[in-house]
Each structure stands twice: as C-alpha cells, then as structure tokens.
C-alpha atoms as a PDB file:
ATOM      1  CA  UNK A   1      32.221 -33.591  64.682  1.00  0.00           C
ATOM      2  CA  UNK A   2      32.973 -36.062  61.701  1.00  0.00           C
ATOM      3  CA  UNK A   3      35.571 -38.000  63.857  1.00  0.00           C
ATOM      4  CA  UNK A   4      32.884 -38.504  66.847  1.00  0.00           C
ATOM      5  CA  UNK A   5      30.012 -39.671  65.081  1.00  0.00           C
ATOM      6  CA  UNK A   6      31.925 -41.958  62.725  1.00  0.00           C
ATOM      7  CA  UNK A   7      33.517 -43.662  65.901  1.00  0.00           C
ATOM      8  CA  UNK A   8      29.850 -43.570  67.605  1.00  0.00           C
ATOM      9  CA  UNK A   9      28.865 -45.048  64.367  1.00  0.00           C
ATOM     10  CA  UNK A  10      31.614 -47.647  64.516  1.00  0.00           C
ATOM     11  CA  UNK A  11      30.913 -48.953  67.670  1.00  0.00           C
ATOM     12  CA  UNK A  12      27.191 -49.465  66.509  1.00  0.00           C
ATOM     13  CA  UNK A  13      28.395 -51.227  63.580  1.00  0.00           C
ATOM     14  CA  UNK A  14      30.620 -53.871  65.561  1.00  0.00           C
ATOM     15  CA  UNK A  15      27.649 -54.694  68.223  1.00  0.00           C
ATOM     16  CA  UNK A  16      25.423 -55.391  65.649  1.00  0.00           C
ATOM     17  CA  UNK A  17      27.824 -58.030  64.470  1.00  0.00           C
ATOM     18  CA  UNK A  18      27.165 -59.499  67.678  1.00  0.00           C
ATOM     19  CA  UNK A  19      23.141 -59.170  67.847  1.00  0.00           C
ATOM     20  CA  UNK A  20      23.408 -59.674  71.885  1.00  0.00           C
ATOM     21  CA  UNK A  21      23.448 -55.704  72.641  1.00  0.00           C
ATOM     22  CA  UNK A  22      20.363 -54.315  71.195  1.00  0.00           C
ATOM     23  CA  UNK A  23      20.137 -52.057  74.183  1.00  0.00           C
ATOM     24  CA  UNK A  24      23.544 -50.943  73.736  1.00  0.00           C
ATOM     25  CA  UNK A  25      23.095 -50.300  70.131  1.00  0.00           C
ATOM     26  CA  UNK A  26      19.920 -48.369  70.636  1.00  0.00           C
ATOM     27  CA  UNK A  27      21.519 -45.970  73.345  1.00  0.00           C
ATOM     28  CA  UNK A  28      24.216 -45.209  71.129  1.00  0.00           C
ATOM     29  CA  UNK A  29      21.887 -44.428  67.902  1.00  0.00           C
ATOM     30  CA  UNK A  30      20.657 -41.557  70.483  1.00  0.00           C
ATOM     31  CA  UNK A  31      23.621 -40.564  70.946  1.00  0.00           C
ATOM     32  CA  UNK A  32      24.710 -40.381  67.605  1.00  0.00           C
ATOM     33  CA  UNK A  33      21.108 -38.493  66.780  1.00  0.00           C
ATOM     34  CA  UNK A  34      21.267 -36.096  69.663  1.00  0.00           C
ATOM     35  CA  UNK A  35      25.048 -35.336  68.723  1.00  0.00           C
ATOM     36  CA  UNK A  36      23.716 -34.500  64.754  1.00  0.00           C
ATOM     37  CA  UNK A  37      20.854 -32.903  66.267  1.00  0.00           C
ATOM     38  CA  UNK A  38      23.160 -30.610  68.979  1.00  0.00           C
ATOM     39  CA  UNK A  39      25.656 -30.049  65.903  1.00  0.00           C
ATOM     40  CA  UNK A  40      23.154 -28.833  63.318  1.00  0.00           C
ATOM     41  CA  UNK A  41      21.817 -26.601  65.964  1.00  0.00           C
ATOM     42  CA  UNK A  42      24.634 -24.753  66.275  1.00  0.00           C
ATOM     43  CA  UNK A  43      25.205 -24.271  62.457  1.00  0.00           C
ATOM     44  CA  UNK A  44      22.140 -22.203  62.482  1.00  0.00           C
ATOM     45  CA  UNK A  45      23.127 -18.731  63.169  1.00  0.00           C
ATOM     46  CA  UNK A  46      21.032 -17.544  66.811  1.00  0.00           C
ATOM     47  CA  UNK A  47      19.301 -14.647  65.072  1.00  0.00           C
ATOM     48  CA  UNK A  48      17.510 -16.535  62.842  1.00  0.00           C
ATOM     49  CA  UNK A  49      16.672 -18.946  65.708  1.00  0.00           C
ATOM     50  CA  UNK A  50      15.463 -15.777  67.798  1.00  0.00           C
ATOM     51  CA  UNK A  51      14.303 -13.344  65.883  1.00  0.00           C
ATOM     52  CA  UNK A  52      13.904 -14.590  62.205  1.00  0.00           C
ATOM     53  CA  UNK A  53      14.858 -14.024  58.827  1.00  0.00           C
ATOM     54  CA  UNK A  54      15.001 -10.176  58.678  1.00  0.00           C
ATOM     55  CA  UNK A  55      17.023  -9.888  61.662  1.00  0.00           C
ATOM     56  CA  UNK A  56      19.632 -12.397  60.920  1.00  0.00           C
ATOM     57  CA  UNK A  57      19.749 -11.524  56.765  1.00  0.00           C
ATOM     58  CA  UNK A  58      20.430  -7.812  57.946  1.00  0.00           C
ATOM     59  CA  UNK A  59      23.095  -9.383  60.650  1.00  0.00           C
ATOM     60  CA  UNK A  60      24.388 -11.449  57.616  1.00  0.00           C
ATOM     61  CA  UNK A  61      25.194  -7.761  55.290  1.00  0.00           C
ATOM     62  CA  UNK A  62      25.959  -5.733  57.889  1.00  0.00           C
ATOM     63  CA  UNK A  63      28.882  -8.110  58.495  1.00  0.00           C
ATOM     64  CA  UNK A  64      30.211  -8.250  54.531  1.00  0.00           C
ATOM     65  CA  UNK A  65      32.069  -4.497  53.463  1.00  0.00           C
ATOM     66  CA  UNK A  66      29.666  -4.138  50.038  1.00  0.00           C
ATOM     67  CA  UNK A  67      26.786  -6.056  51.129  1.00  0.00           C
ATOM     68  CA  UNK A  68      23.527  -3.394  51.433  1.00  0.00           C
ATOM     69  CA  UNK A  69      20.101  -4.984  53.116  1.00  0.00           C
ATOM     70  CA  UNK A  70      16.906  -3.440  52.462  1.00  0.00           C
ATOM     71  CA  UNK A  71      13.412  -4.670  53.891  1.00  0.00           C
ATOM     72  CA  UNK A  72      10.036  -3.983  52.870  1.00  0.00           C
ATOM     73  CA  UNK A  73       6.413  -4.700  53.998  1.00  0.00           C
ATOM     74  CA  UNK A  74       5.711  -6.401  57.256  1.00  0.00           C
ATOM     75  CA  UNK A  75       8.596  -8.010  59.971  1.00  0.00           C
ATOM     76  CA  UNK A  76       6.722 -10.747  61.375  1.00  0.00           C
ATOM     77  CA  UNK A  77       7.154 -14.564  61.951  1.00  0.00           C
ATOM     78  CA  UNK A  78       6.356 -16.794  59.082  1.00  0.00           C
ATOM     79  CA  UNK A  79       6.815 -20.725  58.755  1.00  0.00           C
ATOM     80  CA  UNK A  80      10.535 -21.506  60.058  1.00  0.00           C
ATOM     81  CA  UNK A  81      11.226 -24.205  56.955  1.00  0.00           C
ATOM     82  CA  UNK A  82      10.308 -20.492  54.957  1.00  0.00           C
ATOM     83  CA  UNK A  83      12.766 -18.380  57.172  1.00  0.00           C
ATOM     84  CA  UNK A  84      15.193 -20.723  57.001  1.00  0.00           C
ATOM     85  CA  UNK A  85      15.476 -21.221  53.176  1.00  0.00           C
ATOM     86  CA  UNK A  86      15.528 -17.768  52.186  1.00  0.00           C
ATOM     87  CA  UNK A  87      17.963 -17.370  54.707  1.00  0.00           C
ATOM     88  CA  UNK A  88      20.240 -19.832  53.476  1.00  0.00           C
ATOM     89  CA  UNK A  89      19.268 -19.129  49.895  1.00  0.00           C
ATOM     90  CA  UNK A  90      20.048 -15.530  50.484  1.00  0.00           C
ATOM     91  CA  UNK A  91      23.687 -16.779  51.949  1.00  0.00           C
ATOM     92  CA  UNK A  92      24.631 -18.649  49.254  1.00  0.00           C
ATOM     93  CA  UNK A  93      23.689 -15.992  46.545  1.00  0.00           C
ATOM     94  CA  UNK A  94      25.715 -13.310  48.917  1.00  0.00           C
ATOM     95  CA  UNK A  95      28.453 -15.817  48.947  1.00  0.00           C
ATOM     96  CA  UNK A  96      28.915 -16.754  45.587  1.00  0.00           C
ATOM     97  CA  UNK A  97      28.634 -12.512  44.897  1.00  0.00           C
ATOM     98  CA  UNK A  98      31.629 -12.504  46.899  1.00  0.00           C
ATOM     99  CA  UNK A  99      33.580 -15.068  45.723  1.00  0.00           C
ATOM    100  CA  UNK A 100      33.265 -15.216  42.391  1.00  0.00           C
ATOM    101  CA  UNK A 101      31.520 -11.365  40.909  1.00  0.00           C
ATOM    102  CA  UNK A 102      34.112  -9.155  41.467  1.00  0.00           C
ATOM    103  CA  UNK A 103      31.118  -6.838  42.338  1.00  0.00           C
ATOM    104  CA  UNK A 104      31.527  -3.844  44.008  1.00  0.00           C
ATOM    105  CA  UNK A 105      27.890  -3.937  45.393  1.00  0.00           C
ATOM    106  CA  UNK A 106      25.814  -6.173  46.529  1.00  0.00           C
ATOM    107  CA  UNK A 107      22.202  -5.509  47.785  1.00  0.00           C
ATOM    108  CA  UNK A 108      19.516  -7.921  49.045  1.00  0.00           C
ATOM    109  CA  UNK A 109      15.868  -7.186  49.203  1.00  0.00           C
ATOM    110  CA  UNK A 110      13.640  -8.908  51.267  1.00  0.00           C
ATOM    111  CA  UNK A 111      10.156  -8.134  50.754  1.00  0.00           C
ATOM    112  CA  UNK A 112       7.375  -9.955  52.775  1.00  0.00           C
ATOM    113  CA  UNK A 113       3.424  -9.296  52.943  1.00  0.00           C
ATOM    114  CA  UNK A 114       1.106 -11.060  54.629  1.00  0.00           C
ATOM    115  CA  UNK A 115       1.219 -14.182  51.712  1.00  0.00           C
ATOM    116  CA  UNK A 116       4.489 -13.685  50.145  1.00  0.00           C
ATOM    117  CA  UNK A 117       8.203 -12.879  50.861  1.00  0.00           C
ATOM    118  CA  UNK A 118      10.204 -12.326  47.957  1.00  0.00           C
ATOM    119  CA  UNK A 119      14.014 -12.343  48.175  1.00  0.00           C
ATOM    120  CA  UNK A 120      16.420 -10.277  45.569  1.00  0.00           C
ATOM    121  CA  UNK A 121      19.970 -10.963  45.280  1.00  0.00           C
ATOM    122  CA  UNK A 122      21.226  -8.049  42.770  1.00  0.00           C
ATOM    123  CA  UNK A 123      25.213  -7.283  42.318  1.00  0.00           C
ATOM    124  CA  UNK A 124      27.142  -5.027  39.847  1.00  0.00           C
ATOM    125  CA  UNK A 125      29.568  -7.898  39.245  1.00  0.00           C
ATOM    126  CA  UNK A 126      30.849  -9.963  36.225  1.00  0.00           C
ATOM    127  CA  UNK A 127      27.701 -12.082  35.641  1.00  0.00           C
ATOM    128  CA  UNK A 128      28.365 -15.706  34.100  1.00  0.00           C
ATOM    129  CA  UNK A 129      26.942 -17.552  31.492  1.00  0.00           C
ATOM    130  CA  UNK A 130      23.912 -19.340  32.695  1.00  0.00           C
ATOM    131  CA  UNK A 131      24.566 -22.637  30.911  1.00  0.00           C
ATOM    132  CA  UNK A 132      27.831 -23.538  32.102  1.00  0.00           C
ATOM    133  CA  UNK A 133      26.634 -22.831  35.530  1.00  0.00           C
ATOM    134  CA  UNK A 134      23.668 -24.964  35.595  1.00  0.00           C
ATOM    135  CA  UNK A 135      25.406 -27.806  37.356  1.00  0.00           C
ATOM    136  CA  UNK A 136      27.151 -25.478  40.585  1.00  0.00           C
ATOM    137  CA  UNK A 137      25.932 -27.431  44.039  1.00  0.00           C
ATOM    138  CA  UNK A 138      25.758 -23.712  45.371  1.00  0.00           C
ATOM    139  CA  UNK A 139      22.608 -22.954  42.693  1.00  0.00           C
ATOM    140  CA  UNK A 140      21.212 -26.136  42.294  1.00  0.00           C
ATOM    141  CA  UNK A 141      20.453 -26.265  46.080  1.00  0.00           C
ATOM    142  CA  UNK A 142      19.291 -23.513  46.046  1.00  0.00           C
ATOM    143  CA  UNK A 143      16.650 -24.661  42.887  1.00  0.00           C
ATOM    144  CA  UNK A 144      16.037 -27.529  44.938  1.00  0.00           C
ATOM    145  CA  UNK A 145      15.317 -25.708  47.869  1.00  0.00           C
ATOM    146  CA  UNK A 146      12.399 -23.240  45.838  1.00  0.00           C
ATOM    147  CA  UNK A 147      11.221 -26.244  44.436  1.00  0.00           C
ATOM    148  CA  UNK A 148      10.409 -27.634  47.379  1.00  0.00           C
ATOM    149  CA  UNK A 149       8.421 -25.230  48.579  1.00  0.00           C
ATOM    150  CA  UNK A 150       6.748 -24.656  45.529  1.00  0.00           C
ATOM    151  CA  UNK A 151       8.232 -21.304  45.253  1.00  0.00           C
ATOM    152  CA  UNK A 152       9.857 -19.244  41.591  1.00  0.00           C
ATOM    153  CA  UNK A 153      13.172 -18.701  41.245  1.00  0.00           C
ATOM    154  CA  UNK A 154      14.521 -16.320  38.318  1.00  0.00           C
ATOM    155  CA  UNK A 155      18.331 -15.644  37.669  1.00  0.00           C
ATOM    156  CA  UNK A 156      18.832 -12.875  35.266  1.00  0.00           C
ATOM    157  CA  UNK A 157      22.594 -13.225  34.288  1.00  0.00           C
ATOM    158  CA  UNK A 158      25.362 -12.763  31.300  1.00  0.00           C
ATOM    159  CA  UNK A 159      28.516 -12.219  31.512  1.00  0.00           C
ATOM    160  CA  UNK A 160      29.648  -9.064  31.682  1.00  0.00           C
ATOM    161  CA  UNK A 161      26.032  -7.883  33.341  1.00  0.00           C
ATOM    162  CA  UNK A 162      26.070  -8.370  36.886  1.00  0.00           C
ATOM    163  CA  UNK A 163      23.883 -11.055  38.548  1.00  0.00           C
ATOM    164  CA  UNK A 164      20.049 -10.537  39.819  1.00  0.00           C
ATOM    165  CA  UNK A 165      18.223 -13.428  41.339  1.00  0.00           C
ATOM    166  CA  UNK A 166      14.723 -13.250  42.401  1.00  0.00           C
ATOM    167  CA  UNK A 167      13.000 -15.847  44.454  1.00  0.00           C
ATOM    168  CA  UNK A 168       9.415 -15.994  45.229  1.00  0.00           C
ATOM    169  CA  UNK A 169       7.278 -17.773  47.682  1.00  0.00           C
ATOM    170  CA  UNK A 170       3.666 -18.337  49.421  1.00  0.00           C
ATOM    171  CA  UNK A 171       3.796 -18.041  52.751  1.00  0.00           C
ATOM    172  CA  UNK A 172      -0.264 -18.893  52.877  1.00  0.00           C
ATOM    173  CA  UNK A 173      -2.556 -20.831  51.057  1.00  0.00           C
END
C-alpha cells in the first residue's frame, strides 16, 4: 500500500512542476483517493461492516484463548461512527490486555439501550500506574476518540490490580 500511493503521489508531485497536466494530475488524485478509500475498507473487519458492533466484538473474543464477551440490552443498529469506535476502542483495550497484563482473563461487556451503549474492558492482569501511562498512542486515541463523541471514559487501574475501563456514550439526543 505505502509503496503505491507514495509513487501515485510522486507522479502528482512532478506534473505539478509542470502546470500543463491539470487533467492528468486530477485523475491521479482519484486514484490515489479511491486506492486510500479501497485500502481502509478492507482494514475494517466485514462483521462490523455487516452486522455491527456486537457481532464483530463477539467475533473479535471468540478468536483470543482468555478473551470472554458478554452482551446486554438490545442488538440493534446504531450510528456507524458509534459502532465503529467502540469497536476499535474495545480492540485496543483487548490488545493492550494481551500484550502487556499478563491477565489470565479478559472479559468485555457491551451494554446498549435504546440511548446508550456502554463498553467494559475488565482483566485480572498486572494493572499499571496511571501516570506514566498517560502519554501511550494506544490510550490516548482511544481518549480522543470518547472525546469526540462526547462520550466518558473511566480507567480504574494500579499496579498490581488488574485493569477496568469503562466507556460511555449517547447514542440519541
């Protein structure tokens, strides 16, 4: 992926030195878009495409040896920018559980009325202090992605405790 858009890139670059080929250049700007676009696409994992974020969170566990979902409330569709955070919230949490807990279990709530879902990442693993965390990429996307939907996020962590994050979010007015 990187090599073809950089060299799609590249080419746009050099014609622009020339300012004749503004048809050229704009073609190849699609190109570059459509090739993000197709790329991105297929980063997104098909369930949550299809069938949402209960479906593909539960696909997500099921695949991970001491990773237990749980679901409560009502399974239907809710605002796909919503889906798709908690999903990726939810991976990252699951993912750094993983990689860095040494927890033996791992369970994820999802818990979704009519206007709120509410996501909990709990494990049984090391914990860390909070402070010398606070500058991971792994959390502070995820802060950045609650914060952008107005949402709460709470992370209840020392070390030696284990790890439970809760987010919250509206998913109406």
């Amino acid at each position: 992926m990187h090599d073809g858009i950089n060299g799609m890139l590249s080419a746009v670059k050099f014609e622009l030195d020339t300012e004749e080929h503004l048809n050229s250049i704009r073609d190849k700007l699609d190109e570059c878009i459509e090739t993000i676009r197709r790329t991105a696409h297929g980063m997104m994992p098909i369930s949550l495409e299809r069938f949402g974020m209960k479906i593909a969170l539960e696909d997500h566990c099921r695949s991970l040896p001491n990773v237990h979902f749980h679901f409560f409330g009502e399974s239907k569709r809710i605002d796909k920018k919503v889906e798709t955070m908690v999903y990726y919230c939810a991976y990252e949490l699951v993912n750094n559980s993983c990689k860095h807990s040494e927890a033996k279990n791992i369970n994820v709530q999802l818990i979704q009325s009519e206007k709120h879902v509410s996501l909990i990442v709990h494990d049984d693993g090391c914990g860390f202090d909070k402070e010398s965390v606070q500058r991971g990429a792994g959390l502070q996307n995820i802060r950045n992605r609650v914060a952008a939907l107005k949402g709460k996020l709470d992370i209840d962590t020392s070390p030696g405790k284990g790890t439970e994050t809760i987010i919250e979010l509206k998913t109406k007015g």
